[in-house]
C-alpha atoms as a PDB file:
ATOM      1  CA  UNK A   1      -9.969 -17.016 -47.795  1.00  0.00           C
ATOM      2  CA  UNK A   2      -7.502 -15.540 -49.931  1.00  0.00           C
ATOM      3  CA  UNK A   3      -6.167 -17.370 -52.893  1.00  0.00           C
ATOM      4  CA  UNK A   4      -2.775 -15.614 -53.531  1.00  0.00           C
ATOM      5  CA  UNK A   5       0.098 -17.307 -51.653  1.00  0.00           C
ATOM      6  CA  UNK A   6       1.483 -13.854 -50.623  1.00  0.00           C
ATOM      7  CA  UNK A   7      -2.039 -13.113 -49.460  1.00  0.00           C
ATOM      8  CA  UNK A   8      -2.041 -16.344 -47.307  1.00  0.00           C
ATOM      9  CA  UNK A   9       1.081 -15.612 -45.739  1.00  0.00           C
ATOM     10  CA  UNK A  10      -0.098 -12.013 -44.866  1.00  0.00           C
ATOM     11  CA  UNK A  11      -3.125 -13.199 -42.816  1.00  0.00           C
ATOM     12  CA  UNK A  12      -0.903 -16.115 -40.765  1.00  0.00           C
ATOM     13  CA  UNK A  13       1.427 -13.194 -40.154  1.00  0.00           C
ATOM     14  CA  UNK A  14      -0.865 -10.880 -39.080  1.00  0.00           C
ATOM     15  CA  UNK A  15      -2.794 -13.067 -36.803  1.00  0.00           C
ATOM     16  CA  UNK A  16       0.713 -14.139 -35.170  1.00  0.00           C
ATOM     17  CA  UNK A  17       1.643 -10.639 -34.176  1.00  0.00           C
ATOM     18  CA  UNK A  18      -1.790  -9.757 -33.224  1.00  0.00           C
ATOM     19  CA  UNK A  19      -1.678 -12.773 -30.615  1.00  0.00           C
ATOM     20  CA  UNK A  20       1.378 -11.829 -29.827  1.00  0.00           C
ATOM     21  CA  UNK A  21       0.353  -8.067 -28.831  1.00  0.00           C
ATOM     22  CA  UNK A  22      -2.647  -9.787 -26.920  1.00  0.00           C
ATOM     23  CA  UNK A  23      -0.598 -11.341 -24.825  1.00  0.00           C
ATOM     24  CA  UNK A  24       1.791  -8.639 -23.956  1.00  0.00           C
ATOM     25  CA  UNK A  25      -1.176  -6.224 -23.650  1.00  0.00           C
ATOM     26  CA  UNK A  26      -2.841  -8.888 -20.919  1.00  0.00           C
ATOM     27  CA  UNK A  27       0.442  -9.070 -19.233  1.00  0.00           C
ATOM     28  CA  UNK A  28       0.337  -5.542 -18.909  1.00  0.00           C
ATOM     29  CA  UNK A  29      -3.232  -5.134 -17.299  1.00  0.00           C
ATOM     30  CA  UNK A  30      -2.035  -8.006 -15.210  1.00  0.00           C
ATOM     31  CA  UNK A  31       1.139  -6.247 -13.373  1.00  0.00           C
ATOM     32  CA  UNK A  32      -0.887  -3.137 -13.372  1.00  0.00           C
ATOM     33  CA  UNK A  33      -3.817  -5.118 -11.455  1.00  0.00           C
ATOM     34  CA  UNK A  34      -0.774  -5.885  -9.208  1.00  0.00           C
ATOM     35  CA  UNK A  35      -0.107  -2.469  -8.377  1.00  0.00           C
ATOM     36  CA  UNK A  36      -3.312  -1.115  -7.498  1.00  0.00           C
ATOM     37  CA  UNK A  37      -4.125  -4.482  -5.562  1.00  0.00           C
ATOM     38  CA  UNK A  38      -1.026  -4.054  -4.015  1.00  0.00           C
ATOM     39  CA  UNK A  39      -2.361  -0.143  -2.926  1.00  0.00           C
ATOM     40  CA  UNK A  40      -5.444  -1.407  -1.663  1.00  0.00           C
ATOM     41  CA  UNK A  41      -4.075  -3.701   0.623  1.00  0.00           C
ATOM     42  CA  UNK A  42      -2.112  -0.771   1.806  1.00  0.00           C
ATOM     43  CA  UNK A  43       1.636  -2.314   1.282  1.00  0.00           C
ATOM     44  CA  UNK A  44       3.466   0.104   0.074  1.00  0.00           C
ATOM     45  CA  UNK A  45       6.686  -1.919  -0.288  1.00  0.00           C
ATOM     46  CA  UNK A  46       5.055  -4.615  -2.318  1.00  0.00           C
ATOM     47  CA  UNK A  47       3.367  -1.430  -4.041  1.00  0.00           C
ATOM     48  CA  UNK A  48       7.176  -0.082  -4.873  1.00  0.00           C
ATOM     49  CA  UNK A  49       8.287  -3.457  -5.932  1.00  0.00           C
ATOM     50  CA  UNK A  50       5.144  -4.232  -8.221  1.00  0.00           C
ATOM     51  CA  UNK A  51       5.517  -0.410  -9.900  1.00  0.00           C
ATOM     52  CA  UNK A  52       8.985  -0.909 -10.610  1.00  0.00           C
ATOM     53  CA  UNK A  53       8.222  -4.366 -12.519  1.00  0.00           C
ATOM     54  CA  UNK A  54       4.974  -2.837 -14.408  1.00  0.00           C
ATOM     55  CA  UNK A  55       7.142   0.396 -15.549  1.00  0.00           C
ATOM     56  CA  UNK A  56       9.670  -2.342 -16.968  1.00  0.00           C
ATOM     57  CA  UNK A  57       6.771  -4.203 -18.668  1.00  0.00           C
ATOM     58  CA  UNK A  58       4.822  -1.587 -19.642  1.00  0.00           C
ATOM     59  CA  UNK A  59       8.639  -0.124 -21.247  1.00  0.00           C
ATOM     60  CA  UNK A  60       8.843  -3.492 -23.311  1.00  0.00           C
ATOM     61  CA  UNK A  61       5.813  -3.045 -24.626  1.00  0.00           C
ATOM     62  CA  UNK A  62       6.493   0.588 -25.977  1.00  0.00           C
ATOM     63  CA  UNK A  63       9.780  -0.247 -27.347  1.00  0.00           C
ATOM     64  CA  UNK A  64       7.734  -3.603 -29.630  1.00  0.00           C
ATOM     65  CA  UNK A  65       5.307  -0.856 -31.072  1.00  0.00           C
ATOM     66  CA  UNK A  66       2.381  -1.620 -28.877  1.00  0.00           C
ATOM     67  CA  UNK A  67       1.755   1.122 -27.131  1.00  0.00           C
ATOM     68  CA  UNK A  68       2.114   4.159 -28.135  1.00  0.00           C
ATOM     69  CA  UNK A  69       4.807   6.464 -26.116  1.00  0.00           C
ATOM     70  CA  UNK A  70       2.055   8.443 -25.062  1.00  0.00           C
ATOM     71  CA  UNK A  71      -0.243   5.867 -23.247  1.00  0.00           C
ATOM     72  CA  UNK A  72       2.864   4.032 -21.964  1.00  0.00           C
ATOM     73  CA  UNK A  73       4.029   7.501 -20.137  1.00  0.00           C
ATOM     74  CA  UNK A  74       0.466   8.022 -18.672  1.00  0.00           C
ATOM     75  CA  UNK A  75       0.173   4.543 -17.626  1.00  0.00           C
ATOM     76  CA  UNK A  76       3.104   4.996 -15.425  1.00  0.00           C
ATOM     77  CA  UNK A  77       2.661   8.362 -14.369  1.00  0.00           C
ATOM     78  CA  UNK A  78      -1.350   7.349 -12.777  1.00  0.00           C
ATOM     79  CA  UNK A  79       0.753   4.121 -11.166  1.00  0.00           C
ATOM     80  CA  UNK A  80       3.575   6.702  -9.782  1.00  0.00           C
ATOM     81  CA  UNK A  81       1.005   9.344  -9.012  1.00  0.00           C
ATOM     82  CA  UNK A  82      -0.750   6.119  -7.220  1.00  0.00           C
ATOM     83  CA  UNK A  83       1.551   4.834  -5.276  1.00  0.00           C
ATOM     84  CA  UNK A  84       3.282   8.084  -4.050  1.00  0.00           C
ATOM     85  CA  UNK A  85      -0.417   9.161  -2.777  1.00  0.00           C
ATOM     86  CA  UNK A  86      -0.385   6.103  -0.843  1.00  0.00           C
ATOM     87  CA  UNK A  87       3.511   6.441   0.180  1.00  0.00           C
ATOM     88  CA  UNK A  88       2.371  10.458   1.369  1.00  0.00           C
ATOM     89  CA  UNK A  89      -0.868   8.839   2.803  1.00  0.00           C
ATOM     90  CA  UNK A  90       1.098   6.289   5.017  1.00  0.00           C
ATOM     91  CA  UNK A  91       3.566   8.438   6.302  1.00  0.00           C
ATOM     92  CA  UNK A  92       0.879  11.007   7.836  1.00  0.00           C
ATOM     93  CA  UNK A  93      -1.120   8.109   9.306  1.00  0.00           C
ATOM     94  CA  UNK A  94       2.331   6.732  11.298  1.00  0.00           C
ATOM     95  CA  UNK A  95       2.700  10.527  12.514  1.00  0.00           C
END
Protein backbone atom coordinates (compact mmCIF):
# COMPACT_ATOMS: atom_id res chain seq x y z
CA UNK A 1 0.00 0.00 0.00
CA UNK A 2 1.25 3.25 -0.84
CA UNK A 3 2.25 5.68 1.80
CA UNK A 4 2.02 9.09 -0.03
CA UNK A 5 -1.44 10.68 0.34
CA UNK A 6 -1.41 11.65 -3.40
CA UNK A 7 -0.49 8.03 -4.02
CA UNK A 8 -3.56 6.86 -1.95
CA UNK A 9 -5.86 8.96 -3.69
CA UNK A 10 -4.53 7.73 -7.13
CA UNK A 11 -5.34 4.04 -6.43
CA UNK A 12 -9.17 4.91 -4.93
CA UNK A 13 -9.44 6.87 -8.16
CA UNK A 14 -8.32 4.48 -10.35
CA UNK A 15 -10.21 1.60 -9.00
CA UNK A 16 -13.49 3.91 -9.19
CA UNK A 17 -13.22 4.49 -12.89
CA UNK A 18 -12.11 1.05 -13.57
CA UNK A 19 -15.50 -0.21 -11.90
CA UNK A 20 -17.06 2.20 -13.51
CA UNK A 21 -15.83 1.06 -17.16
CA UNK A 22 -16.77 -2.58 -15.93
CA UNK A 23 -19.98 -1.80 -15.66
CA UNK A 24 -20.58 0.08 -18.80
CA UNK A 25 -18.51 -2.55 -20.68
CA UNK A 26 -21.08 -5.43 -19.11
CA UNK A 27 -23.93 -3.29 -20.10
CA UNK A 28 -22.66 -3.33 -23.40
CA UNK A 29 -22.21 -7.21 -23.90
CA UNK A 30 -25.61 -7.26 -22.30
CA UNK A 31 -27.71 -5.18 -25.09
CA UNK A 32 -25.52 -6.80 -27.61
CA UNK A 33 -26.60 -10.39 -26.16
CA UNK A 34 -30.04 -8.75 -26.80
CA UNK A 35 -29.56 -8.34 -30.32
CA UNK A 36 -28.29 -11.51 -31.44
CA UNK A 37 -30.89 -13.31 -29.04
CA UNK A 38 -33.29 -11.24 -30.49
CA UNK A 39 -31.94 -12.69 -34.28
CA UNK A 40 -32.13 -16.08 -33.19
CA UNK A 41 -35.51 -16.04 -32.22
CA UNK A 42 -36.07 -14.66 -35.63
CA UNK A 43 -37.94 -11.18 -34.57
CA UNK A 44 -36.76 -8.86 -36.54
CA UNK A 45 -38.72 -5.96 -35.03
CA UNK A 46 -37.53 -6.64 -31.55
CA UNK A 47 -34.08 -7.17 -33.50
CA UNK A 48 -34.51 -3.33 -34.94
CA UNK A 49 -35.57 -2.05 -31.62
CA UNK A 50 -32.71 -3.85 -29.55
CA UNK A 51 -29.93 -2.53 -32.40
CA UNK A 52 -31.08 0.84 -32.16
CA UNK A 53 -30.69 0.83 -28.16
CA UNK A 54 -27.12 -1.10 -28.32
CA UNK A 55 -25.80 1.53 -31.11
CA UNK A 56 -26.92 4.26 -28.43
CA UNK A 57 -25.09 2.35 -25.65
CA UNK A 58 -22.37 1.22 -27.34
CA UNK A 59 -22.14 5.43 -28.58
CA UNK A 60 -22.00 6.35 -24.74
CA UNK A 61 -19.44 4.28 -24.18
CA UNK A 62 -17.14 5.72 -27.03
CA UNK A 63 -17.83 9.21 -26.20
CA UNK A 64 -16.53 8.24 -21.96
CA UNK A 65 -13.17 6.90 -23.52
CA UNK A 66 -13.97 3.26 -23.28
CA UNK A 67 -13.93 2.06 -26.37
CA UNK A 68 -12.01 3.02 -28.77
CA UNK A 69 -13.82 4.62 -32.05
CA UNK A 70 -12.63 1.81 -33.86
CA UNK A 71 -14.16 -1.20 -31.92
CA UNK A 72 -17.30 0.87 -31.22
CA UNK A 73 -17.81 1.27 -35.26
CA UNK A 74 -17.20 -2.53 -35.80
CA UNK A 75 -19.37 -3.47 -33.02
CA UNK A 76 -22.21 -1.84 -34.74
CA UNK A 77 -21.44 -2.52 -38.14
CA UNK A 78 -21.39 -6.87 -37.28
CA UNK A 79 -24.94 -5.92 -35.30
CA UNK A 80 -26.19 -3.90 -38.60
CA UNK A 81 -24.57 -6.37 -40.93
CA UNK A 82 -26.59 -8.94 -38.47
CA UNK A 83 -29.68 -7.85 -38.41
CA UNK A 84 -30.04 -6.68 -42.10
CA UNK A 85 -28.99 -10.49 -43.04
CA UNK A 86 -31.83 -11.52 -41.05
CA UNK A 87 -34.20 -8.50 -42.33
CA UNK A 88 -32.96 -9.82 -46.28
CA UNK A 89 -33.37 -13.45 -44.91
CA UNK A 90 -37.06 -12.86 -43.77
CA UNK A 91 -38.26 -11.13 -46.59
CA UNK A 92 -37.23 -14.06 -49.14
CA UNK A 93 -38.74 -16.68 -46.81
CA UNK A 94 -42.41 -14.60 -46.86
CA UNK A 95 -41.95 -14.60 -50.83
Amino acid sequence: MANIKSAKKRILVSKTKADRNKAIKSSVKTYVKKVYAAIDAGDPEEAKAALLKATSVIDKAKSKGIFHKNTASRKIGRLNIAVNKMSAEGETAEE
